[in-house]
Protein backbone atom coordinates (compact mmCIF):
# COMPACT_ATOMS: atom_id res chain seq x y z
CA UNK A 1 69.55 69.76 -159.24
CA UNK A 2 70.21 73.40 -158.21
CA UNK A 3 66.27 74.35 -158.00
CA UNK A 4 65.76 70.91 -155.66
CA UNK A 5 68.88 71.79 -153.25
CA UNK A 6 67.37 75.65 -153.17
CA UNK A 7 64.26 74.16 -152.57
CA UNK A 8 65.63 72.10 -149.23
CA UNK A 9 67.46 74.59 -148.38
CA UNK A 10 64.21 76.59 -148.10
CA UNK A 11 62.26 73.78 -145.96
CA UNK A 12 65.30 73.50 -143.59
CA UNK A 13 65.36 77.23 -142.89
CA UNK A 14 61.62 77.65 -142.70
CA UNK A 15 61.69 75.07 -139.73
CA UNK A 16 64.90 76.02 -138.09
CA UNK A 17 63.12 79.61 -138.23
CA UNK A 18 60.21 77.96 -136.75
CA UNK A 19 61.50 76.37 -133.91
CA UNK A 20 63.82 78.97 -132.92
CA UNK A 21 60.46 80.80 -132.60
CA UNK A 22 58.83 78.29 -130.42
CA UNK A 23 62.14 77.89 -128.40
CA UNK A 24 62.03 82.22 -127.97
CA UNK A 25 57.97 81.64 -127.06
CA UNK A 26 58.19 79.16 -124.52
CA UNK A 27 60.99 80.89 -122.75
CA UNK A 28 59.01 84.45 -122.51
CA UNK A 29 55.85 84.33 -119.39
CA UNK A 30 52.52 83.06 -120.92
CA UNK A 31 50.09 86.01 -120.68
CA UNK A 32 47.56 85.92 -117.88
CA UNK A 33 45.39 82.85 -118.48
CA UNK A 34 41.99 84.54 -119.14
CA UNK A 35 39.99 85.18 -116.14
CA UNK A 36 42.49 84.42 -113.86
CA UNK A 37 43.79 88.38 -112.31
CA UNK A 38 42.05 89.21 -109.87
CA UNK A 39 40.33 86.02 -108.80
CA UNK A 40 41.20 84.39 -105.05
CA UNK A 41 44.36 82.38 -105.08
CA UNK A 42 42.61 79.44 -103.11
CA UNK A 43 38.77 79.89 -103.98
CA UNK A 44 37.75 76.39 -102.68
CA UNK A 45 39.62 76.85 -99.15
CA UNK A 46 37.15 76.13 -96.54
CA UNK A 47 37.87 77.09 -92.73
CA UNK A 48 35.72 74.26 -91.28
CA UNK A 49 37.76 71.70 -93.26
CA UNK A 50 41.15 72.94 -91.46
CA UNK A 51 42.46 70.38 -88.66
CA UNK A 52 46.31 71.19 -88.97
CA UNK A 53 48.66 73.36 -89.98
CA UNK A 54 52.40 73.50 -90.99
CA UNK A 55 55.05 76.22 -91.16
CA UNK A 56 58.40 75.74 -92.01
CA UNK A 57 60.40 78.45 -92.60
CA UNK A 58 63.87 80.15 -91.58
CA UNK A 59 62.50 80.62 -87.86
CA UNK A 60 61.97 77.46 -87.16
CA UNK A 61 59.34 74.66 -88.01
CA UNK A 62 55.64 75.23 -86.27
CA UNK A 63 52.65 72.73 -86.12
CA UNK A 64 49.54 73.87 -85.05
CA UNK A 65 46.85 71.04 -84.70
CA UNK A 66 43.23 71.22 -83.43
CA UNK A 67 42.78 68.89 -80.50
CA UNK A 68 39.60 68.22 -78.03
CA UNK A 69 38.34 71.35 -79.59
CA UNK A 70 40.67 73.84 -79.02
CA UNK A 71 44.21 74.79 -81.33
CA UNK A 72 47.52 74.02 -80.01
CA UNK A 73 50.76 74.20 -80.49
CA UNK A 74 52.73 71.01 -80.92
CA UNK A 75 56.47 71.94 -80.59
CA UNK A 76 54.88 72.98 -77.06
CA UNK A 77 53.77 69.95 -75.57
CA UNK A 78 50.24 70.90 -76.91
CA UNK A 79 49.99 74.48 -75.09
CA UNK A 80 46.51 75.73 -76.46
CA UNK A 81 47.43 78.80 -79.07
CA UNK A 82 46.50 81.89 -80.35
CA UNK A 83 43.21 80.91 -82.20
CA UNK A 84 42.35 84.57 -83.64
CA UNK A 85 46.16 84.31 -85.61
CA UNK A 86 45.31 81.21 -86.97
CA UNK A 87 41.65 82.54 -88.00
CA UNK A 88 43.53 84.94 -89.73
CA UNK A 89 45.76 83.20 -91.63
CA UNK A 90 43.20 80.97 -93.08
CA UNK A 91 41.29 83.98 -93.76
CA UNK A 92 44.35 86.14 -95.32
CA UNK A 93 44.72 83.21 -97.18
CA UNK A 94 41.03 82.91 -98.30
CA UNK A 95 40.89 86.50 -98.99
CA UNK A 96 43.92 86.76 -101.35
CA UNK A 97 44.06 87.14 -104.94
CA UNK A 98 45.85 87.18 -108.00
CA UNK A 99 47.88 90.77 -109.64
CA UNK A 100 50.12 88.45 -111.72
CA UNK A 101 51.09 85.11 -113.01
CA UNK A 102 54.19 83.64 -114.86
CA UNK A 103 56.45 80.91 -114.94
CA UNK A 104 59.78 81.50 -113.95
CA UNK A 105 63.24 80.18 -114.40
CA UNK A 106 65.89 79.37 -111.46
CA UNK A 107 67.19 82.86 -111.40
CA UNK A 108 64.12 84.46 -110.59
CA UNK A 109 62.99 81.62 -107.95
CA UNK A 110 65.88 82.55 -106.30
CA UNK A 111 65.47 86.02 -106.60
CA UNK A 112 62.11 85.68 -105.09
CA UNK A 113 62.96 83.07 -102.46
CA UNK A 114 60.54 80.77 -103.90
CA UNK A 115 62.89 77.60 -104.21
CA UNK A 116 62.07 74.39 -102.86
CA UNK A 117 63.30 74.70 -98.63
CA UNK A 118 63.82 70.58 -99.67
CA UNK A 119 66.69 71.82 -101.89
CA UNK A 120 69.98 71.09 -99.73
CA UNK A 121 71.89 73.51 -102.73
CA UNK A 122 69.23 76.12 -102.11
CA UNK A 123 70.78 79.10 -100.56
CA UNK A 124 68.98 79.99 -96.93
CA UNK A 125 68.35 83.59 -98.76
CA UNK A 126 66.99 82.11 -101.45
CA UNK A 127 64.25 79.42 -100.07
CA UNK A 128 60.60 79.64 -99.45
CA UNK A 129 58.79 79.08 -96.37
CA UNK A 130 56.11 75.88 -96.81
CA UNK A 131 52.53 76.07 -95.29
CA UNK A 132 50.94 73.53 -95.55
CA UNK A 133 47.27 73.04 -94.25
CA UNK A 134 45.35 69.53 -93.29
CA UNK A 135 42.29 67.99 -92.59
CA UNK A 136 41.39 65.71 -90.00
CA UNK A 137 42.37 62.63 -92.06
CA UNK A 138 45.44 64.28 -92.56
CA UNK A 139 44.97 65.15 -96.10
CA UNK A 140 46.16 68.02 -97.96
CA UNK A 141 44.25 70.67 -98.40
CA UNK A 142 46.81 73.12 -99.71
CA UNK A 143 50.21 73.25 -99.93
CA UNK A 144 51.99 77.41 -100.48
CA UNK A 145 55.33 77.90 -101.18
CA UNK A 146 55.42 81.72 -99.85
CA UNK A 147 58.99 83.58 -101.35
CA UNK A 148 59.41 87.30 -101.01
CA UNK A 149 57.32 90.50 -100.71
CA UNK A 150 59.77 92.91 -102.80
CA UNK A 151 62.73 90.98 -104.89
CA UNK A 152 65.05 93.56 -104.43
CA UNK A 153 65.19 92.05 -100.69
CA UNK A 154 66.40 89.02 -99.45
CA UNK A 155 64.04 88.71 -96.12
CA UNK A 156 60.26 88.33 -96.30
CA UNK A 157 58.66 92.12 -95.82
CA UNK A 158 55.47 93.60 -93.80
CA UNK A 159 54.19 94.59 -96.41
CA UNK A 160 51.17 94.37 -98.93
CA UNK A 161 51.74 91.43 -101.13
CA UNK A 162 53.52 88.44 -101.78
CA UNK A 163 55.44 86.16 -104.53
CA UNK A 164 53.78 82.40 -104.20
CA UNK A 165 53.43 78.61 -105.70
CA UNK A 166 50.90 75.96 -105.16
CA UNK A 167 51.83 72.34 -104.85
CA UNK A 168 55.19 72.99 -105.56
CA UNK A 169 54.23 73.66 -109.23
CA UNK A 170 56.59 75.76 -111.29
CA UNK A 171 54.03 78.82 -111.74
CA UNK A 172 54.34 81.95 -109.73
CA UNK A 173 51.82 83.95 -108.63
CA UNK A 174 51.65 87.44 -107.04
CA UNK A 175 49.39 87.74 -104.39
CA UNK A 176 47.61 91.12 -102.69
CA UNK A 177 48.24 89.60 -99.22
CA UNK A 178 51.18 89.88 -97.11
CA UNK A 179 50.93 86.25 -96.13
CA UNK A 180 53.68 86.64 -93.83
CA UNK A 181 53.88 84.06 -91.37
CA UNK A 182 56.09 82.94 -88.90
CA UNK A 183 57.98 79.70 -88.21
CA UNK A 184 58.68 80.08 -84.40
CA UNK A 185 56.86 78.21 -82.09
CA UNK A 186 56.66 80.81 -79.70
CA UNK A 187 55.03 83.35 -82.49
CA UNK A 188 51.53 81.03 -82.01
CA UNK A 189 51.38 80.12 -78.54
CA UNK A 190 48.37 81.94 -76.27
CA UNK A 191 50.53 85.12 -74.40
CA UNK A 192 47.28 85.27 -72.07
CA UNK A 193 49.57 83.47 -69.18
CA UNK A 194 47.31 84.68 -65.98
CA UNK A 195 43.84 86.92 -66.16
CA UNK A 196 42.99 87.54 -62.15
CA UNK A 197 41.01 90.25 -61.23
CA UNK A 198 42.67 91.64 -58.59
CA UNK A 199 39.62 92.36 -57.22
CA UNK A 200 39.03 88.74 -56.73
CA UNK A 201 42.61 88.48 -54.48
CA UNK A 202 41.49 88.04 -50.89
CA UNK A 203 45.23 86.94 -49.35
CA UNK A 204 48.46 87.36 -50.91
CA UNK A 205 51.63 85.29 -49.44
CA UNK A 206 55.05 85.34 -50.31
CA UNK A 207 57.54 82.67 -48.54
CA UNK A 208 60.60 80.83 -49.30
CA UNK A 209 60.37 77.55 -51.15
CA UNK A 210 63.35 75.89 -48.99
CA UNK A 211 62.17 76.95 -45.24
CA UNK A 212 59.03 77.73 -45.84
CA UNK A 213 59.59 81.22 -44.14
CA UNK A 214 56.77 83.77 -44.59
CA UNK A 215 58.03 87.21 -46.32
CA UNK A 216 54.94 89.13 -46.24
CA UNK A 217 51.41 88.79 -46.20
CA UNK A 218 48.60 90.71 -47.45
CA UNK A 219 45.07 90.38 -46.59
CA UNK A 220 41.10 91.73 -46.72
CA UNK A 221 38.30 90.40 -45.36
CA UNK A 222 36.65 91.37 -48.67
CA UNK A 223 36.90 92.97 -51.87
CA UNK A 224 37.04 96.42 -52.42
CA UNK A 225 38.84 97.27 -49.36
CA UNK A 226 42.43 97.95 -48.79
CA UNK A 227 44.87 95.19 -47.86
CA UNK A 228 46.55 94.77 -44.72
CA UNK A 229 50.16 94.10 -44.22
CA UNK A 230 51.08 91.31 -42.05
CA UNK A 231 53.78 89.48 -40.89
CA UNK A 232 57.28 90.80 -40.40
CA UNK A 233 57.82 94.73 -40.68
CA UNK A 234 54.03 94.75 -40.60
CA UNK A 235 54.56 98.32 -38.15
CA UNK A 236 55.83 99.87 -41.40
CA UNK A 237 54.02 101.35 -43.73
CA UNK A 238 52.90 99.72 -46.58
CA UNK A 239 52.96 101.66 -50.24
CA UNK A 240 49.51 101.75 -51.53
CA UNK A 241 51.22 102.26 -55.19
CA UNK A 242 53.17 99.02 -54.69
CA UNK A 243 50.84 96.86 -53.07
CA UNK A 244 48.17 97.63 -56.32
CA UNK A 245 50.96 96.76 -58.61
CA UNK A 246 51.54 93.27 -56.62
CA UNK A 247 47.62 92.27 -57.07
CA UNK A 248 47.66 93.37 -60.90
CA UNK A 249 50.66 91.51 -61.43
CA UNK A 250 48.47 88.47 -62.50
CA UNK A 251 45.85 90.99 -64.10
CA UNK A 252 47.50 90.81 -67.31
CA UNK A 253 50.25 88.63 -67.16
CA UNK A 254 51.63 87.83 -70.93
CA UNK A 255 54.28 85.33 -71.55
CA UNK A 256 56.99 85.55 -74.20
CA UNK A 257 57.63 81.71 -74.36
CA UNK A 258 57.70 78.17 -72.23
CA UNK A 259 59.49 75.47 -72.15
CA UNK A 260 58.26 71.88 -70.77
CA UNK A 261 55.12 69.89 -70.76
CA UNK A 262 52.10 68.68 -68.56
CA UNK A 263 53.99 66.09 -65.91
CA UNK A 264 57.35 66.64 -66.30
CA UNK A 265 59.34 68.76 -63.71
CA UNK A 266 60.64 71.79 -65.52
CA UNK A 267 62.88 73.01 -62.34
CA UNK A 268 65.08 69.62 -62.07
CA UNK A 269 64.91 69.02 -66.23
CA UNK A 270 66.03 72.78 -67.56
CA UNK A 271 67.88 73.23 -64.44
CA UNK A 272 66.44 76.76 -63.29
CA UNK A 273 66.16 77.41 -59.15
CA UNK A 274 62.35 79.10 -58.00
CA UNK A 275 63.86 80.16 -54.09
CA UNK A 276 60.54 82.59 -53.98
CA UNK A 277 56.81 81.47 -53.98
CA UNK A 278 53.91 84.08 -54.00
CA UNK A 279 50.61 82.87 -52.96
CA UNK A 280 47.29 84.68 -54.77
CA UNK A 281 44.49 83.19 -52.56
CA UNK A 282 40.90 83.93 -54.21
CA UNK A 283 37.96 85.00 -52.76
CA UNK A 284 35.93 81.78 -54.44
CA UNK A 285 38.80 79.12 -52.75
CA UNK A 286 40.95 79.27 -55.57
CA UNK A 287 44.84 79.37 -55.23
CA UNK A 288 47.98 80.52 -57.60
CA UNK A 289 50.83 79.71 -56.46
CA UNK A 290 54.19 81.63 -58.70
CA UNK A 291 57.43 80.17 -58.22
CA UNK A 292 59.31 83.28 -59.15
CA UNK A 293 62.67 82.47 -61.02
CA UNK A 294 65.92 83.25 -59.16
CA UNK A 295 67.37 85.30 -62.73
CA UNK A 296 66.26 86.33 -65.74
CA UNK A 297 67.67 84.87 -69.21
CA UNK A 298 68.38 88.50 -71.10
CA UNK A 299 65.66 88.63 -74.07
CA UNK A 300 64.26 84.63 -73.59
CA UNK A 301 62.53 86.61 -70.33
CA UNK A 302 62.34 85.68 -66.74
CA UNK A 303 61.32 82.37 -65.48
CA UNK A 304 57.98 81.22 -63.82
CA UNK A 305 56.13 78.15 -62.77
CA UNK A 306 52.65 78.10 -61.94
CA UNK A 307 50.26 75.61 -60.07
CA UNK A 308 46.75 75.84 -59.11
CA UNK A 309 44.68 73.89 -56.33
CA UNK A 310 41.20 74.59 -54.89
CA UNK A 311 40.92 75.20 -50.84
CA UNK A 312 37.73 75.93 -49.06
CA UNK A 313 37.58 80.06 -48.73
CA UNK A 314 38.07 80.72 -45.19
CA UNK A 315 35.03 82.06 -43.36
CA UNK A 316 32.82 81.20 -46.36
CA UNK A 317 30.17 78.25 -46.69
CA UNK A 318 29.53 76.42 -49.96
CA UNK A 319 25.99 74.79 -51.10
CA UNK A 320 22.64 76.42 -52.58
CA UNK A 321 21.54 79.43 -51.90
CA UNK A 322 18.36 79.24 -49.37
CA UNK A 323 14.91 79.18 -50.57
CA UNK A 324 13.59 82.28 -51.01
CA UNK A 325 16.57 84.13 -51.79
CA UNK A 326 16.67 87.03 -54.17
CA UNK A 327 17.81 85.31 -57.32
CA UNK A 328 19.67 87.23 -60.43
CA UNK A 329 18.58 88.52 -63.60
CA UNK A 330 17.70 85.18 -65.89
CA UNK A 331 19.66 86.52 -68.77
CA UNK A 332 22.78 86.53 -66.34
CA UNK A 333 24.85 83.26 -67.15
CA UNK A 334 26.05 81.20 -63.65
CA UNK A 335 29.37 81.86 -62.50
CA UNK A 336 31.85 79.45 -63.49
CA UNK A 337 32.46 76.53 -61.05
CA UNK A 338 35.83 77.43 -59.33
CA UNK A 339 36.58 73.22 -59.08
CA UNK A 340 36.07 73.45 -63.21
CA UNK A 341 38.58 76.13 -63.01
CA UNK A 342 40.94 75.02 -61.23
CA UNK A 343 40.75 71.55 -62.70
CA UNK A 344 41.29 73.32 -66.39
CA UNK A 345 44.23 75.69 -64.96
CA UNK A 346 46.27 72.92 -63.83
CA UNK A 347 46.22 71.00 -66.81
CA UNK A 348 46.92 73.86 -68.86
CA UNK A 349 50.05 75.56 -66.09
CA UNK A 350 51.63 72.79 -64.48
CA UNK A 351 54.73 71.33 -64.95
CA UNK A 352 55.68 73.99 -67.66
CA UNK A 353 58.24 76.75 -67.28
CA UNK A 354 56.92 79.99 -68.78
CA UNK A 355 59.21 82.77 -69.63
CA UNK A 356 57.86 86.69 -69.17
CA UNK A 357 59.23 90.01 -69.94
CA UNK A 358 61.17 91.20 -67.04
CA UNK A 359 59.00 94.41 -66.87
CA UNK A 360 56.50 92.03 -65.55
CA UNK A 361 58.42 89.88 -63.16
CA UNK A 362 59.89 93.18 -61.94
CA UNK A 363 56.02 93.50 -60.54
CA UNK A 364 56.24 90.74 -57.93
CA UNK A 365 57.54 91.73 -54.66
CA UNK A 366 60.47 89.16 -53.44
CA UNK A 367 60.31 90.93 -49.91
CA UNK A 368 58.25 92.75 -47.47
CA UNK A 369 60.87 95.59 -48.12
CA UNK A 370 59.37 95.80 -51.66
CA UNK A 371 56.69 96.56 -50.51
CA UNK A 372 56.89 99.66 -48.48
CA UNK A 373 57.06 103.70 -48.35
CA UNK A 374 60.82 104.34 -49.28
CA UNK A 375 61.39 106.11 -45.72
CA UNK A 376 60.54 102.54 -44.25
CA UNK A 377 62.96 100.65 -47.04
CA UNK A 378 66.15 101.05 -44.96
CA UNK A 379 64.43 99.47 -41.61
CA UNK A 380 63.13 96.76 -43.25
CA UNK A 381 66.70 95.87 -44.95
CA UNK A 382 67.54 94.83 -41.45
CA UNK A 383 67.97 90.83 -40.02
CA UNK A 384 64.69 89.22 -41.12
């Protein structure tokens, strides 16, 4: 009886050893599945088969979607966006492969910011920011859980590297790519706001919206030559310096965010008052018109509104050129069609409030008197 009892005693011990073993195993990270270090974390990710793409993170919620052949940005009212960042996300994302792999427990998720942003117990510190990436039938392509870049902090870094999961699956994965991306609308829209050549600026008008009152005018009969002031306090003398920095105004003009959407009035709806217009009439016909917002909004920028309409150049005639004429090189291509233009910079400017950095709005001249030699400031402060 003793030698049986010793003998279960044995059996029970052997498999309470055993498990305890298997209970110590399964709670230690697997070892690198063979082959796997050092391979790209999404190996089948194509960039023709992306249509849409998702960000949801602490900044916000982004979609970016391609439509009529070009990318936009939906929280926008479908303002076309910055195509070369979303090339290189999908290529960052291509291009990134595996240092590590383990399977965590909650502490470390945490720790990494890789818990589920669905969990509504989830501190903010401690959730991921979802990308998710579509097709045009709206099928998932991939779905990345991005946590942290260093543990030891709780916002995503800059640099090299990144803690991941696909599909929401439990494993972890540590990635040589930043693969930091953004969650604010405004991070993907298109800054490129207005591209004019100034040498292309024949006329430039300022009035007042309400009466209609002409400011100042410049003009030149063609480009390359100097503009002449017009219009009140034209006898003063007009600051080469300043009037350069009114035409390049829309040379570069970058936008830090907009509000509104093709056919809705942005004035009357987000209640902002445009008491300046400033007319940039283009050699080809072509006219800008900038309502210039009456104050800026501290770091959301200062406000604009833009239009666009085609007019027939003054002292120019349209048609072909006459038989005979001296034609360009073949390998030059035609010059775009200014009613094409015009057509595509309305739909993409009206009705929209844009929002630029108030180094840049500081460039438009309200008044003739910003315009002029400072000797000739104090007589044009006068009655106007």
């Amino acid at each position: 009886m003793k030698v049986k009892q010793a003998m279960t005693l044995v059996l029970v011990l052997a498999v309470l050893a055993g498990a305890t073993a298997l209970v110590l195993r399964l709670k230690q990270p697997p070892p690198p599945a063979e082959g796997l270090l050092g391979r790209p974390l999404l190996a089948d990710l194509s960039w023709q088969d992306v249509a849409a793409v998702t960000i949801r993170g602490p900044e916000g919620t982004v979609g970016l979607a391609e439509q009529d052949g070009r990318w936009v940005v939906l929280e926008r009212g479908g303002y076309p966006a910055d195509f070369s960042r979303i090339a290189a996300l999908v290529k960052d994302l291509r291009d990134a492969s595996i240092g590590r792999v383990f399977e965590p427990d909650q502490e470390s998720l945490g720790r990494l910011g890789l818990k589920d942003p669905d969990d509504a117990i989830a501190p903010a510190a401690e959730a991921a920011t979802l990308l998710v990436l579509m097709d045009e039938q709206g099928e998932k392509l991939a779905e990345i859980t991005l946590g942290m870049n260093n543990p030891s902090d709780r916002e995503p870094a800059s640099g090299s590297g990144r803690y991941v999961r696909l599909s929401r699956k439990s494993t972890v994965y540590r990635v040589d790519k930043s693969l930091a991306f953004s969650g604010a609308p405004a991070d993907w829209l298109d800054k490129r706001l207005l591209q004019i050549r100034s040498v292309d600026i024949g006329e430039i008008v300022c009035r007042g919206v309400e009466d209609g009152r002409v400011r100042y005018r410049l003009k030149r009969s063609e480009p390359g030559v100097s503009f002449t002031l017009e219009g009140p306090k034209a006898d003063l003398s007009g600051s080469p310096e300043k009037i350069r920095r009114l035409g390049d105004a829309v040379s570069s003009l970058q936008m830090l965010d907009l509000e509104g959407a093709p056919g809705s009035e942005g004035a009357e709806v987000y209640g902002v008052s445009f008491p300046v217009r400033i007319e940039y009439r283009l050699f080809n016909g072509m006219v800008y018109r900038i309502d210039a917002g009456a104050a800026c909004r501290g770091e959301k920028g200062c406000p604009l509104q833009v239009s666009v309409t085609l007019e027939d150049p003054d002292g120019s005639e349209s048609g072909e050129a006459e038989s005979g004429s001296e034609a360009g090189p073949p390998e030059d291509p035609p010059p775009e069609d200014p009613s094409t233009r015009a057509a595509s910079e309305a739909a993409r400017l009206e009705g929209r409030v844009f929002f630029v950095p108030e180094w840049q709005y500081a460039g438009f001249a309200m008044e003739v008197g910003d315009l002029l030699e400072e000797q000739d400031e104090k007589a044009a402060s006068g009655p106007r």
